[in-house]
Protein backbone atom coordinates (compact mmCIF):
# COMPACT_ATOMS: atom_id res chain seq x y z
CA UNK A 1 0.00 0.00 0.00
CA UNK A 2 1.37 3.25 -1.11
CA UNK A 3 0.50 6.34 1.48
CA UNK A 4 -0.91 9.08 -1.08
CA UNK A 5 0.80 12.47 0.56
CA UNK A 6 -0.64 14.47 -1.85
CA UNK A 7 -4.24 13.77 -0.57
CA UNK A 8 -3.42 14.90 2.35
CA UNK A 9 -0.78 18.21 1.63
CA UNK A 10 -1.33 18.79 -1.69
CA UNK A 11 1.84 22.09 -1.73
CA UNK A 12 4.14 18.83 -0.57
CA UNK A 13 7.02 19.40 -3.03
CA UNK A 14 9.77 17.28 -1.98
CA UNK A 15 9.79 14.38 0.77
CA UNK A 16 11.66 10.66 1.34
CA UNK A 17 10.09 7.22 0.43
CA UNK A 18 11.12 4.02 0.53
CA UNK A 19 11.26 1.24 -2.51
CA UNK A 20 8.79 -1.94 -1.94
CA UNK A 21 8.65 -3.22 -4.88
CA UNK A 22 9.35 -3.11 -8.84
CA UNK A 23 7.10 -3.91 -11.45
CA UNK A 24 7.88 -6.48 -14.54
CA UNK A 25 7.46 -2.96 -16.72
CA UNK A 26 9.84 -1.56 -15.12
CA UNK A 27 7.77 1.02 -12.51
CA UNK A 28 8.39 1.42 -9.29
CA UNK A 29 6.21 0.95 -5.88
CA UNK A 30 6.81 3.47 -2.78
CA UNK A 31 5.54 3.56 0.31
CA UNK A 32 4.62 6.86 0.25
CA UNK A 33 4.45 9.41 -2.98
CA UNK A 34 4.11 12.92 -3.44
CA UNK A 35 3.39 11.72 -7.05
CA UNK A 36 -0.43 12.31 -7.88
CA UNK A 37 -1.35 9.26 -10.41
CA UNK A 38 -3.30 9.48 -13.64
CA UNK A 39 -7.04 9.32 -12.90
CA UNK A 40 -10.15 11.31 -12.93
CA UNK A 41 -9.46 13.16 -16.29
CA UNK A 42 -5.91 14.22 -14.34
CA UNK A 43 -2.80 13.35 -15.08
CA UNK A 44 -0.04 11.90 -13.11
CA UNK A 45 2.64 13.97 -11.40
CA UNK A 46 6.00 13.98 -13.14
CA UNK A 47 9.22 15.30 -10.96
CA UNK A 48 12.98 13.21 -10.06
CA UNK A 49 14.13 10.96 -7.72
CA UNK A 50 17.13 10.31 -5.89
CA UNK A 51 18.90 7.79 -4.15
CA UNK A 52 22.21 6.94 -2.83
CA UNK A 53 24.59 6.11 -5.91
CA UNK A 54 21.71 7.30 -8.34
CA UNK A 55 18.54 9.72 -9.67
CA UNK A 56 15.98 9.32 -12.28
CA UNK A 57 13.83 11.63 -14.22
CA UNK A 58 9.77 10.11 -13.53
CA UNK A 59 7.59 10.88 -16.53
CA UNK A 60 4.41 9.89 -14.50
CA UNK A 61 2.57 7.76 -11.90
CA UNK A 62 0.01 5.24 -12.19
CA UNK A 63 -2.69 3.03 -10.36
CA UNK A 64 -1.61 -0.21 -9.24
CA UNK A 65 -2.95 -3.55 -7.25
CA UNK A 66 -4.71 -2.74 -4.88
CA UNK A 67 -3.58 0.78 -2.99
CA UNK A 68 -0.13 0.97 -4.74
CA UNK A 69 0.84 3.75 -6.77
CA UNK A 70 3.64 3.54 -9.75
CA UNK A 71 5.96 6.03 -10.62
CA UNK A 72 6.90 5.81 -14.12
CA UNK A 73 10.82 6.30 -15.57
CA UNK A 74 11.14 8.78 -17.92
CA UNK A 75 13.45 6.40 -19.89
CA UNK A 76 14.70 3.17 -19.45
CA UNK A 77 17.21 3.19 -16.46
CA UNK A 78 18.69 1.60 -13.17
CA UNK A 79 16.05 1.12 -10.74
CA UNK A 80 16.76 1.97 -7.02
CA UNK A 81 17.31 -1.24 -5.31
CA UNK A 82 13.94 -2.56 -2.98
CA UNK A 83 14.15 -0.98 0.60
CA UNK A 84 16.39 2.25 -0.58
CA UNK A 85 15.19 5.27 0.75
CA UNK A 86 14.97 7.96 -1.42
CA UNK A 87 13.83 11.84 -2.02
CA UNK A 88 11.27 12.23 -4.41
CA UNK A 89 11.21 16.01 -5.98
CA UNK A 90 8.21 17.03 -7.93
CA UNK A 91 8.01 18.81 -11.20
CA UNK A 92 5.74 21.44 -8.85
CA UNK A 93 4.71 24.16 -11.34
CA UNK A 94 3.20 21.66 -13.58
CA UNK A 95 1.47 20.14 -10.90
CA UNK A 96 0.63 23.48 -9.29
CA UNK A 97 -1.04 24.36 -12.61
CA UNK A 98 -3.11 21.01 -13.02
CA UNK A 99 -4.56 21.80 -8.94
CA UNK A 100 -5.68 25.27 -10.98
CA UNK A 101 -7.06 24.44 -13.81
CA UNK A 102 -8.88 21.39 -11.80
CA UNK A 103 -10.39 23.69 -9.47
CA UNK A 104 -11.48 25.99 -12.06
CA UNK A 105 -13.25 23.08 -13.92
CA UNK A 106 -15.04 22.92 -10.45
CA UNK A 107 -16.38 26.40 -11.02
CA UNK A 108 -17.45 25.54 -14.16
CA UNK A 109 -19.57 22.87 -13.28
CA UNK A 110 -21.09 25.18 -11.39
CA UNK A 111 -21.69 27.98 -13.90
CA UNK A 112 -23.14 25.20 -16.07
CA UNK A 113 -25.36 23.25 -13.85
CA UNK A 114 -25.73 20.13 -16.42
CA UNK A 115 -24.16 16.63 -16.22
CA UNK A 116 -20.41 16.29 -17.05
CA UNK A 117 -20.41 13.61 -19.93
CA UNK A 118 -16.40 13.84 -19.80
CA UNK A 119 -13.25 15.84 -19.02
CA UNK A 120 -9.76 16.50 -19.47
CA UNK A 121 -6.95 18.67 -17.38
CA UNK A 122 -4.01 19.70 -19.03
CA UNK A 123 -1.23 22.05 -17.64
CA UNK A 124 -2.24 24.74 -20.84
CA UNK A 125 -5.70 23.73 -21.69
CA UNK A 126 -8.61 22.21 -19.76
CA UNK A 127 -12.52 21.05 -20.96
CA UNK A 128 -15.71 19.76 -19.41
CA UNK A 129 -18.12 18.12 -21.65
CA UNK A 130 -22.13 18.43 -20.91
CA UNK A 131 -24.81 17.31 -21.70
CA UNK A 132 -26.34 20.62 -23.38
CA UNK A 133 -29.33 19.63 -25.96
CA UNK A 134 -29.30 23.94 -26.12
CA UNK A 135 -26.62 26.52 -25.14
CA UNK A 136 -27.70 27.40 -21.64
CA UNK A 137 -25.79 30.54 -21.38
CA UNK A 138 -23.38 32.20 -24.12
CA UNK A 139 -19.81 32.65 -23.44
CA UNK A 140 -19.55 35.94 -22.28
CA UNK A 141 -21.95 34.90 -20.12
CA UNK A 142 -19.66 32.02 -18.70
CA UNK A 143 -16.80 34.10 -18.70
CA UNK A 144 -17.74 36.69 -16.26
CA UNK A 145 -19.92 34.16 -14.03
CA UNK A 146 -16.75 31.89 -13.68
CA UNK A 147 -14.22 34.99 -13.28
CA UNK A 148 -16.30 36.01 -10.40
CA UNK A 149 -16.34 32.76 -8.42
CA UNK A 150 -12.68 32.75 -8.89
CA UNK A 151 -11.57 35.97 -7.36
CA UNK A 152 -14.57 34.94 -4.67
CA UNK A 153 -11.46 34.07 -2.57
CA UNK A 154 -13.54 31.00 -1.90
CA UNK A 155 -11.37 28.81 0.59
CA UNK A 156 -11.59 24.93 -0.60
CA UNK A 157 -11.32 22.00 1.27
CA UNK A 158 -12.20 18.49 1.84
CA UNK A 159 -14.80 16.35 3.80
CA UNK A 160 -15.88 12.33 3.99
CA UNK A 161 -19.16 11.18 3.84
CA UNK A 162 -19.90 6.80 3.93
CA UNK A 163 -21.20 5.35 1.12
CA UNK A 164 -24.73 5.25 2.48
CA UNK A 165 -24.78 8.86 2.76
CA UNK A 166 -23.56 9.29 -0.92
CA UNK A 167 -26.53 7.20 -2.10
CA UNK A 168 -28.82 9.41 0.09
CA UNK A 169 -27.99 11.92 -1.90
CA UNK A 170 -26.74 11.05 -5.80
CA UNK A 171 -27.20 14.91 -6.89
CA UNK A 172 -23.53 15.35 -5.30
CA UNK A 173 -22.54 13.07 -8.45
CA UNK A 174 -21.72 15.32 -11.08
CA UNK A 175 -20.36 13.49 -13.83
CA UNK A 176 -22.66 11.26 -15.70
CA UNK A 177 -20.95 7.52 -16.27
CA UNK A 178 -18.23 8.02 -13.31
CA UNK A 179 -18.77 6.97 -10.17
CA UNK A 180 -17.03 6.74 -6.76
CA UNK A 181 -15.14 3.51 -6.26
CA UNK A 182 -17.27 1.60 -4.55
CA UNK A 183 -16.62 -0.73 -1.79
CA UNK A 184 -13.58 1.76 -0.83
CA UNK A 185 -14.43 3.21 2.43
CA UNK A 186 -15.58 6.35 3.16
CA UNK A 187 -15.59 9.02 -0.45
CA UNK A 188 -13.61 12.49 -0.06
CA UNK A 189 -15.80 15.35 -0.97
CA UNK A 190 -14.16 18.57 -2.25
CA UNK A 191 -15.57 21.63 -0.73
CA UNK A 192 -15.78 25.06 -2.14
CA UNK A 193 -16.71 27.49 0.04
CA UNK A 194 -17.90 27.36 3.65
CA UNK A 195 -21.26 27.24 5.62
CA UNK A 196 -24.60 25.27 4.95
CA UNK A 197 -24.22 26.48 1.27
CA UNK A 198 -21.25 25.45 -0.27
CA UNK A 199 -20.32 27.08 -3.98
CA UNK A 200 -19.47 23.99 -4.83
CA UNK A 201 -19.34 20.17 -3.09
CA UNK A 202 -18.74 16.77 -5.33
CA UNK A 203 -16.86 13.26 -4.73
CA UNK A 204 -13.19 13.76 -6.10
CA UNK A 205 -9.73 12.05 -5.70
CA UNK A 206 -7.50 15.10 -7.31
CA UNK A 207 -5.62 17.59 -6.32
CA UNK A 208 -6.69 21.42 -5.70
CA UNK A 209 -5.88 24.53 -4.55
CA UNK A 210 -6.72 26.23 -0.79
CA UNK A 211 -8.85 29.41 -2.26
CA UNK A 212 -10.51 30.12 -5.62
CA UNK A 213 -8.42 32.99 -6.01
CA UNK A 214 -5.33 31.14 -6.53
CA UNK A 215 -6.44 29.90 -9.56
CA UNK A 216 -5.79 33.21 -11.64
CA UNK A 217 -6.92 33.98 -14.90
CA UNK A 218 -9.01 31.94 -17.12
CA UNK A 219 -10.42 32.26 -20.50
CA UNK A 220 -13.74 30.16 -21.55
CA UNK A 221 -13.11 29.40 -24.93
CA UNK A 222 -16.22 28.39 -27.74
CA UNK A 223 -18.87 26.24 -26.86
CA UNK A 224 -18.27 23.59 -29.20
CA UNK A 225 -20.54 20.78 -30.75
CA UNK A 226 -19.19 17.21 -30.57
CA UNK A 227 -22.58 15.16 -31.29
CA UNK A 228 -26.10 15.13 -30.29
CA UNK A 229 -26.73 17.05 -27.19
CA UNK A 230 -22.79 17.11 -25.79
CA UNK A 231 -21.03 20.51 -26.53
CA UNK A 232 -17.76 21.02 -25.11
CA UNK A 233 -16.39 23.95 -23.35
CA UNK A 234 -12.79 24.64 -23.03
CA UNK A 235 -10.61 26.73 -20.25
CA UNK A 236 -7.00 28.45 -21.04
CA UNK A 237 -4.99 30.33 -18.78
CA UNK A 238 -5.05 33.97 -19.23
């Protein structure tokens, strides 16, 4: 079982680990990772590692069996030996601007209050996908709705809620065709905003930032088309 840091101190940027295992590709299993891995329309954390008598560049992290996590060699190297400690440094300002854009994609489920039929979140460019039979609002509209939630200096956070309690209450699932894991425990609920009326609360696994206004400038590009009744809308940094 790999101990996911990042869940728990997302701004972690550097930290030790030890090696439990290697996998027959060639990835290897820590005890504990700073590494985010690929999942929920993120992608995995990229950074270095380090070990006595050697480093090597990590081009991503993956799910494993079970509760492992896999970092991923940039290129075909030396391994660190099972039970080395190590230092694991992450490539922080591309992870620092995945936590953005995620958060922002947040807001924009909000804006657009329609199921999410998919998602991506890139370190340039970010999209939701909904399921929009009609444009609900234009993007102008969008634009200055979402800009305004952002420099809300809305503080985010996290909460846990059993799997009973999600089923009491299946609005909190925004994105149509992905669910929780179930069978997993308790799910982690991303919070946006305080009180009894939350800007924004919805299961999620990834990584954000601590207030809205950390997220900076976005631009809403076109509302595209892509097939009956889904349209696509994209975010950039500004």
């Amino acid at each position: 079982m790999t101990e996911p840091l990042f869940r728990t101190d997302p701004y972690l940027k550097t930290t030790t680990g030890r090696v439990t295992a290697h996998t027959p590709e060639g990835g290897i299993v820590l005890d504990r990772s700073i590494f985010y891995a690929k999942g929920g329309g993120q992608p995995g954390d990229s950074g270095r590692i380090v070990w006595d008598g050697g480093s090597c560049d990590i081009a991503g992290c993956v799910k494993g069996e079970g509760d492992d996590l896999i970092l991923v060699p940039a290129e075909e190297a030396a391994l660190p030996p099972v039970g080395a400690e190590l230092e694991m440094r992450l490539d922080w300002e591309r992870r620092h601007r995945f936590m953005r854009m995620h958060t922002a994609l947040h807001l924009l489920s909000v804006v657009v209050p329609l199921p999410v039929t998919g998602g991506q979140i890139g370190s340039e460019k970010s999209r939701l996908d909904f399921d929009m039979p009609e444009v609900l609002h234009d993007r102008e509209l969008i634009q200055a709705r979402l800009s305004s939630l952002i420099s809300g200096n809305h503080a985010v956070g996290e909460s846990w809620i059993t799997q009973a309690e999600l089923q009491a209450t299946p609005d909190l699932i925004k994105t149509r065709g992905v669910q929780p894991p179930k069978g997993a425990g308790d799910i982690r609920l991303v919070r946006i905003g305080s009180g009894n009326a939350p800007v924004d609360l919805q299961p999620c696994g990834g990584t954000h930032v601590a207030n809205t206004s950390e997220i900076g400038s976005i631009v809403v590009g076109k509302i595209e088309n892509k097939g009956r009744s889904n349209r696509r809308i994209s975010l950039t940094f500004g």
